[in-house]
C-alpha atoms as a PDB file:
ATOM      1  CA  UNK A   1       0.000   0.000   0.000  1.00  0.00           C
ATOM      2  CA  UNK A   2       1.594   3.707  -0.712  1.00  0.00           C
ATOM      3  CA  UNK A   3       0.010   6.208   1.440  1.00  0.00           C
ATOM      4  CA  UNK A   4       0.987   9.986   1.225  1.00  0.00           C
ATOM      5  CA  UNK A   5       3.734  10.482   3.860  1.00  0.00           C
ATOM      6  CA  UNK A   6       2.233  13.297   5.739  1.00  0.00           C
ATOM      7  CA  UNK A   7      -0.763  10.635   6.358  1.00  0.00           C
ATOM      8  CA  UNK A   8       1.369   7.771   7.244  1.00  0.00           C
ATOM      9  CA  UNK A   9       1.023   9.008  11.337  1.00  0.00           C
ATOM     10  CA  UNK A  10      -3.126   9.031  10.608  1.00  0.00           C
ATOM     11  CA  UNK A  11      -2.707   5.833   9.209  1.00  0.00           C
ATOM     12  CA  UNK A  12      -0.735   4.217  11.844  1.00  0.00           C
ATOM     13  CA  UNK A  13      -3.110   5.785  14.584  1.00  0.00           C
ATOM     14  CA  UNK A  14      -5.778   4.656  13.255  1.00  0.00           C
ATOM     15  CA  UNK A  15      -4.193   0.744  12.717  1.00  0.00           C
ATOM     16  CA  UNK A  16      -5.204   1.391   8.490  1.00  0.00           C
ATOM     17  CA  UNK A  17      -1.794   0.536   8.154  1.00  0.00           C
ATOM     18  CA  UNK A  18       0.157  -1.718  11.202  1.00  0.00           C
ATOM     19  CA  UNK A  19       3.800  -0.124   9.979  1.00  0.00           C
ATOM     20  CA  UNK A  20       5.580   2.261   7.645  1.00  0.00           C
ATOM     21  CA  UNK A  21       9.058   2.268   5.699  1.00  0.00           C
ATOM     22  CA  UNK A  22      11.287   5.697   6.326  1.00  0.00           C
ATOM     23  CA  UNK A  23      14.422   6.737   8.309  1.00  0.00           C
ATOM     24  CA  UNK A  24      14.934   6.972  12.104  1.00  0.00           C
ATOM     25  CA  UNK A  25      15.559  10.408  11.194  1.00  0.00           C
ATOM     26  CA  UNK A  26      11.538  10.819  10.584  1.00  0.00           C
ATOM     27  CA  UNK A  27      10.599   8.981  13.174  1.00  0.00           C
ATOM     28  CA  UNK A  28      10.500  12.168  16.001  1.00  0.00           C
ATOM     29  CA  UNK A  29       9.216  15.057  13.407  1.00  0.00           C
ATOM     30  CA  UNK A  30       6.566  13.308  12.219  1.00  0.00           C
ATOM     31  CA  UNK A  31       6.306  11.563  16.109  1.00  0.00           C
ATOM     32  CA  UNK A  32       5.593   8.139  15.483  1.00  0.00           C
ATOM     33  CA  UNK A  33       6.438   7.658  18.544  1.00  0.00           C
ATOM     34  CA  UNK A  34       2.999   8.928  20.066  1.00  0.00           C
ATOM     35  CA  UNK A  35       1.600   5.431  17.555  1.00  0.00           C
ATOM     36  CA  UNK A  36       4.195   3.272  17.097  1.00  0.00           C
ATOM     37  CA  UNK A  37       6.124   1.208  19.563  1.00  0.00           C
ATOM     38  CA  UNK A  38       8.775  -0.205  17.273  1.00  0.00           C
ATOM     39  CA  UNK A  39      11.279   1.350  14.877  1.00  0.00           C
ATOM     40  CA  UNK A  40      12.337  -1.859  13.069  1.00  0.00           C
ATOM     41  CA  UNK A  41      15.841  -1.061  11.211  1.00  0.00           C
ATOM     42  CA  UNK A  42      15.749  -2.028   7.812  1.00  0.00           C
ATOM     43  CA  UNK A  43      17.889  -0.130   6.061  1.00  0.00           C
ATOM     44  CA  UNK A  44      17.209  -1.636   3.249  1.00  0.00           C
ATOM     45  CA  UNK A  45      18.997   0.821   0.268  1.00  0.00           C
ATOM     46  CA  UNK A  46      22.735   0.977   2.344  1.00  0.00           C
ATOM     47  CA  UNK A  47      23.219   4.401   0.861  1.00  0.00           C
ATOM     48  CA  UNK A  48      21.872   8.096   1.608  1.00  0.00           C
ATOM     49  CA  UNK A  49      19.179   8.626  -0.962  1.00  0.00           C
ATOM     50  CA  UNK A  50      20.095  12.462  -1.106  1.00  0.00           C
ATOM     51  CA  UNK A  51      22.422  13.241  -4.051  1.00  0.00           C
ATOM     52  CA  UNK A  52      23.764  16.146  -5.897  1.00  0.00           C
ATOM     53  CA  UNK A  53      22.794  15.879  -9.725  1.00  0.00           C
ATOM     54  CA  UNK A  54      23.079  18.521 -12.671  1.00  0.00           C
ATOM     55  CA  UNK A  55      21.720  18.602 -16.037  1.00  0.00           C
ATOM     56  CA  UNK A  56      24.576  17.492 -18.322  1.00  0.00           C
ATOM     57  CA  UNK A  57      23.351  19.578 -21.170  1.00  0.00           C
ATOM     58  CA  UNK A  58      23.639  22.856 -18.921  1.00  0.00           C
ATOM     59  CA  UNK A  59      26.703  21.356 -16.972  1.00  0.00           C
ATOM     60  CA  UNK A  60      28.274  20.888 -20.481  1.00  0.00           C
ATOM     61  CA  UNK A  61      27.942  24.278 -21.719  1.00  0.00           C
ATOM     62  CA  UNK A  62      29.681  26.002 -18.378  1.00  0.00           C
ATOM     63  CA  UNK A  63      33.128  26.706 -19.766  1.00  0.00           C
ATOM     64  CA  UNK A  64      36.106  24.571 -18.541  1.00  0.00           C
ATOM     65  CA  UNK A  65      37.147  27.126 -15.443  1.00  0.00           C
ATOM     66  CA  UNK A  66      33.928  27.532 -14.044  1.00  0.00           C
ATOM     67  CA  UNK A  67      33.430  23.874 -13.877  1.00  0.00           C
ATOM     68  CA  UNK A  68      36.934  23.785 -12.415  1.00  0.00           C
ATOM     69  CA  UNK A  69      35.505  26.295  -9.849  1.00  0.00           C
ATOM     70  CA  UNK A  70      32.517  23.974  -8.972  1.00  0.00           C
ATOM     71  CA  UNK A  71      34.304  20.947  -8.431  1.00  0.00           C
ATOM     72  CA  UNK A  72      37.025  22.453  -6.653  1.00  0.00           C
ATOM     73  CA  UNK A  73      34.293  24.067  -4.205  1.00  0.00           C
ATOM     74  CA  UNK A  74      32.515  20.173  -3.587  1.00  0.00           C
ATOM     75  CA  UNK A  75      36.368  18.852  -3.138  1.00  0.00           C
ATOM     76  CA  UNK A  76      36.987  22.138  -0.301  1.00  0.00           C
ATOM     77  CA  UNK A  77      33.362  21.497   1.622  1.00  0.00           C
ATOM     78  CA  UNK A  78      34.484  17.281   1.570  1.00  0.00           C
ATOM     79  CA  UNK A  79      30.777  17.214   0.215  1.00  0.00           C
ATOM     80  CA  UNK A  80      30.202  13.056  -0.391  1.00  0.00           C
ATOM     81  CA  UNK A  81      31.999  12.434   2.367  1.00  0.00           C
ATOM     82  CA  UNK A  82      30.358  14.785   4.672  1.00  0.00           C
ATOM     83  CA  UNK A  83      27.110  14.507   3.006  1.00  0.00           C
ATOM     84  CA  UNK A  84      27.237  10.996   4.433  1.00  0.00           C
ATOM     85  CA  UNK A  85      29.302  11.580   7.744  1.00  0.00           C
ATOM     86  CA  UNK A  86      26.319  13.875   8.498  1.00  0.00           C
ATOM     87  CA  UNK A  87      23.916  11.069   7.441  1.00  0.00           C
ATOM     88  CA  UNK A  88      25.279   8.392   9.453  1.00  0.00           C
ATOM     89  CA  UNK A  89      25.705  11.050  12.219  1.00  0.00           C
ATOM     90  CA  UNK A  90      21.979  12.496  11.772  1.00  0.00           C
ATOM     91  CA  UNK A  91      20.966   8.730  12.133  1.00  0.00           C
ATOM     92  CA  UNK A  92      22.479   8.218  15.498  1.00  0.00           C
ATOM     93  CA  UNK A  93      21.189  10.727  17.283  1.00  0.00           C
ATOM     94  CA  UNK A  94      17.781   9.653  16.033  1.00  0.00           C
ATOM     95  CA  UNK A  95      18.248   6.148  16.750  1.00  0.00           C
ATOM     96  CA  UNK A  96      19.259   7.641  20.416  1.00  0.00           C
ATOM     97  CA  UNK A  97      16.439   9.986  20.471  1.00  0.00           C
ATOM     98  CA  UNK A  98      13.305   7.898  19.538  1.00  0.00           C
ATOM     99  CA  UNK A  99      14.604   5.591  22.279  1.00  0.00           C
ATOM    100  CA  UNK A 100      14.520   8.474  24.880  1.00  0.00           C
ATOM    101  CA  UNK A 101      10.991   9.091  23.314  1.00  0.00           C
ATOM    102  CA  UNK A 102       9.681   5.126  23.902  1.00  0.00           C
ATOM    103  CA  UNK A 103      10.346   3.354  20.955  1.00  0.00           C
ATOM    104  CA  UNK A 104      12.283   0.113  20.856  1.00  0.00           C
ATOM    105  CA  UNK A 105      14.648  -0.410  18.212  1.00  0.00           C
ATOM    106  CA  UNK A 106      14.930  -3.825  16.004  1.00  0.00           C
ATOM    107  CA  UNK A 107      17.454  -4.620  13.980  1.00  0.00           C
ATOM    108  CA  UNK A 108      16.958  -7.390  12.018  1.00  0.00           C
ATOM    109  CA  UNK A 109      19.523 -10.432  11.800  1.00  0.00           C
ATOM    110  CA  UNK A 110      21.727  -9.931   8.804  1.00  0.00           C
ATOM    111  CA  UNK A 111      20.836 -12.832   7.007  1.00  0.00           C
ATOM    112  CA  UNK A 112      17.183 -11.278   7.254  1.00  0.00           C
ATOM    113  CA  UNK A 113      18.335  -7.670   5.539  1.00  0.00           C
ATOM    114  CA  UNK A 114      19.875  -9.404   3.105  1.00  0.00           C
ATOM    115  CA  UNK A 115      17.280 -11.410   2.197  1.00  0.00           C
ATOM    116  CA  UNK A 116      14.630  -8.113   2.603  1.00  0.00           C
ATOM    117  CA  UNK A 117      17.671  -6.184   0.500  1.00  0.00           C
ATOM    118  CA  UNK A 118      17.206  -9.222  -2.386  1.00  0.00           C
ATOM    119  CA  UNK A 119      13.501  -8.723  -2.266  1.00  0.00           C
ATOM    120  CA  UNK A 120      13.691  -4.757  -2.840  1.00  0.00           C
ATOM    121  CA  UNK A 121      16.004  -5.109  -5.830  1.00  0.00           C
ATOM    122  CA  UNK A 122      13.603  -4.825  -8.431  1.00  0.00           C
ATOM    123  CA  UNK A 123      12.228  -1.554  -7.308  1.00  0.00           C
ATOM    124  CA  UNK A 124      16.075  -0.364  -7.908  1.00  0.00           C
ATOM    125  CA  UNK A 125      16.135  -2.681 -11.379  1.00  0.00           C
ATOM    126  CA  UNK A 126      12.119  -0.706 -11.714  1.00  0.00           C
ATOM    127  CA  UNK A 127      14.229   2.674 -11.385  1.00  0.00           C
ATOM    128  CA  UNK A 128      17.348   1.758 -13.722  1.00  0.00           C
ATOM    129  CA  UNK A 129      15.196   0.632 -16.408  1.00  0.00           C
ATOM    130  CA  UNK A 130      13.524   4.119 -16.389  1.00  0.00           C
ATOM    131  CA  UNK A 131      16.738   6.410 -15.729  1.00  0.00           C
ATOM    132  CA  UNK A 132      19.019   3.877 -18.493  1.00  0.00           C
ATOM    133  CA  UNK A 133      22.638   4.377 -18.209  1.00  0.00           C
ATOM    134  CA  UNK A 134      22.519   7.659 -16.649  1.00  0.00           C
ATOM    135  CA  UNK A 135      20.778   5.939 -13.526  1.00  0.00           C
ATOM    136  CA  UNK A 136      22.614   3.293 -13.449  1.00  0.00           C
ATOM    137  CA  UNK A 137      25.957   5.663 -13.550  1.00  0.00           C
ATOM    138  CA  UNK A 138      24.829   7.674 -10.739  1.00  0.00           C
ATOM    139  CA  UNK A 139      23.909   4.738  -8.560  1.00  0.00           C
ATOM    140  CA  UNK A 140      27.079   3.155  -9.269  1.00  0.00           C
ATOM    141  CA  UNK A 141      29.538   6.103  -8.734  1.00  0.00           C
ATOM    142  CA  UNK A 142      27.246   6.432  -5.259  1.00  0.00           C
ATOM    143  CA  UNK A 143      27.804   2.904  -4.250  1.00  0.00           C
ATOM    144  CA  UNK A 144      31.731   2.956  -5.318  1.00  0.00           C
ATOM    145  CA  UNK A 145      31.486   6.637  -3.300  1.00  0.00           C
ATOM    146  CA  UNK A 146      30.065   4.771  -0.476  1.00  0.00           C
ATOM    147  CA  UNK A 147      32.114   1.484  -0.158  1.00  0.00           C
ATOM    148  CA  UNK A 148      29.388  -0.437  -0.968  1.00  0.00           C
ATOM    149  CA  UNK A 149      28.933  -3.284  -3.705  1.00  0.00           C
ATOM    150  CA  UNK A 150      26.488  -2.271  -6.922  1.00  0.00           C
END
């Protein structure tokens, strides 16, 4: 079932729905805590979904020293690298915090994600097949960026 996310907290109060899929980081904004017990820890993508893209065409016609200029300026701020440092960070205190706010946290076995992360391929094979190479370049230089195998 896909149910808008700002009625996912309706939904869960009023047992429509008896879970929802999002990040620890949601968990106290949107405050499932107030109708959820759990916070089962899925994780199932093993990357930050939040990326930096640019339209080739218009990244194409910057000349060479102002892309210089843009590159050098992600290279200065460390921006993959602390784009994910901040996620993993971000995620820690909200693990931390929806405990202080009641919930219990579950992490599943590994075997378990891996099997759930085998399932939820095809919504990532689903998204290739519609973004073709340039999807599957931009997934792959974020997995390589991440340590992670594609």
């Amino acid at each position: 079932m896909s149910i808008p996310f700002g009625e996912v907290y309706t939904a869960l109060q009023r047992g429509v729905v008896d879970g929802a899929m999002t990040s620890a980081t949601n968990a106290e904004p949107m405050k499932f805590f107030e109708v959820s017990k759990y916070l089962n820890y899925w994780f199932l993508t093993r990357a930050s979904l939040e990326w930096l893209a640019v339209n080739q065409k218009a990244w194409d016609t910057l000349p060479n020293d102002l892309q210089q200029v843009v590159l050098d300026a992600l290279k200065a701020v460390r921006f993959e690298g602390k784009e994910w440092e901040d996620a993993k960070a971000w995620d820690d205190r909200a693990r931390r915090r929806v405990q202080e706010l009641g919930m219990t946290i579950v992490d599943p076995p590994q075997e378990e994600l891996h099997k759930a992360r085998a399932v939820s391929r095809s919504a990532w094979e689903r998204w290739l097949k519609r973004t073709g190479g340039d999807g599957k370049r931009a997934l792959d230089l974020a997995l390589k960026a991440l340590g992670r195998p594609s």
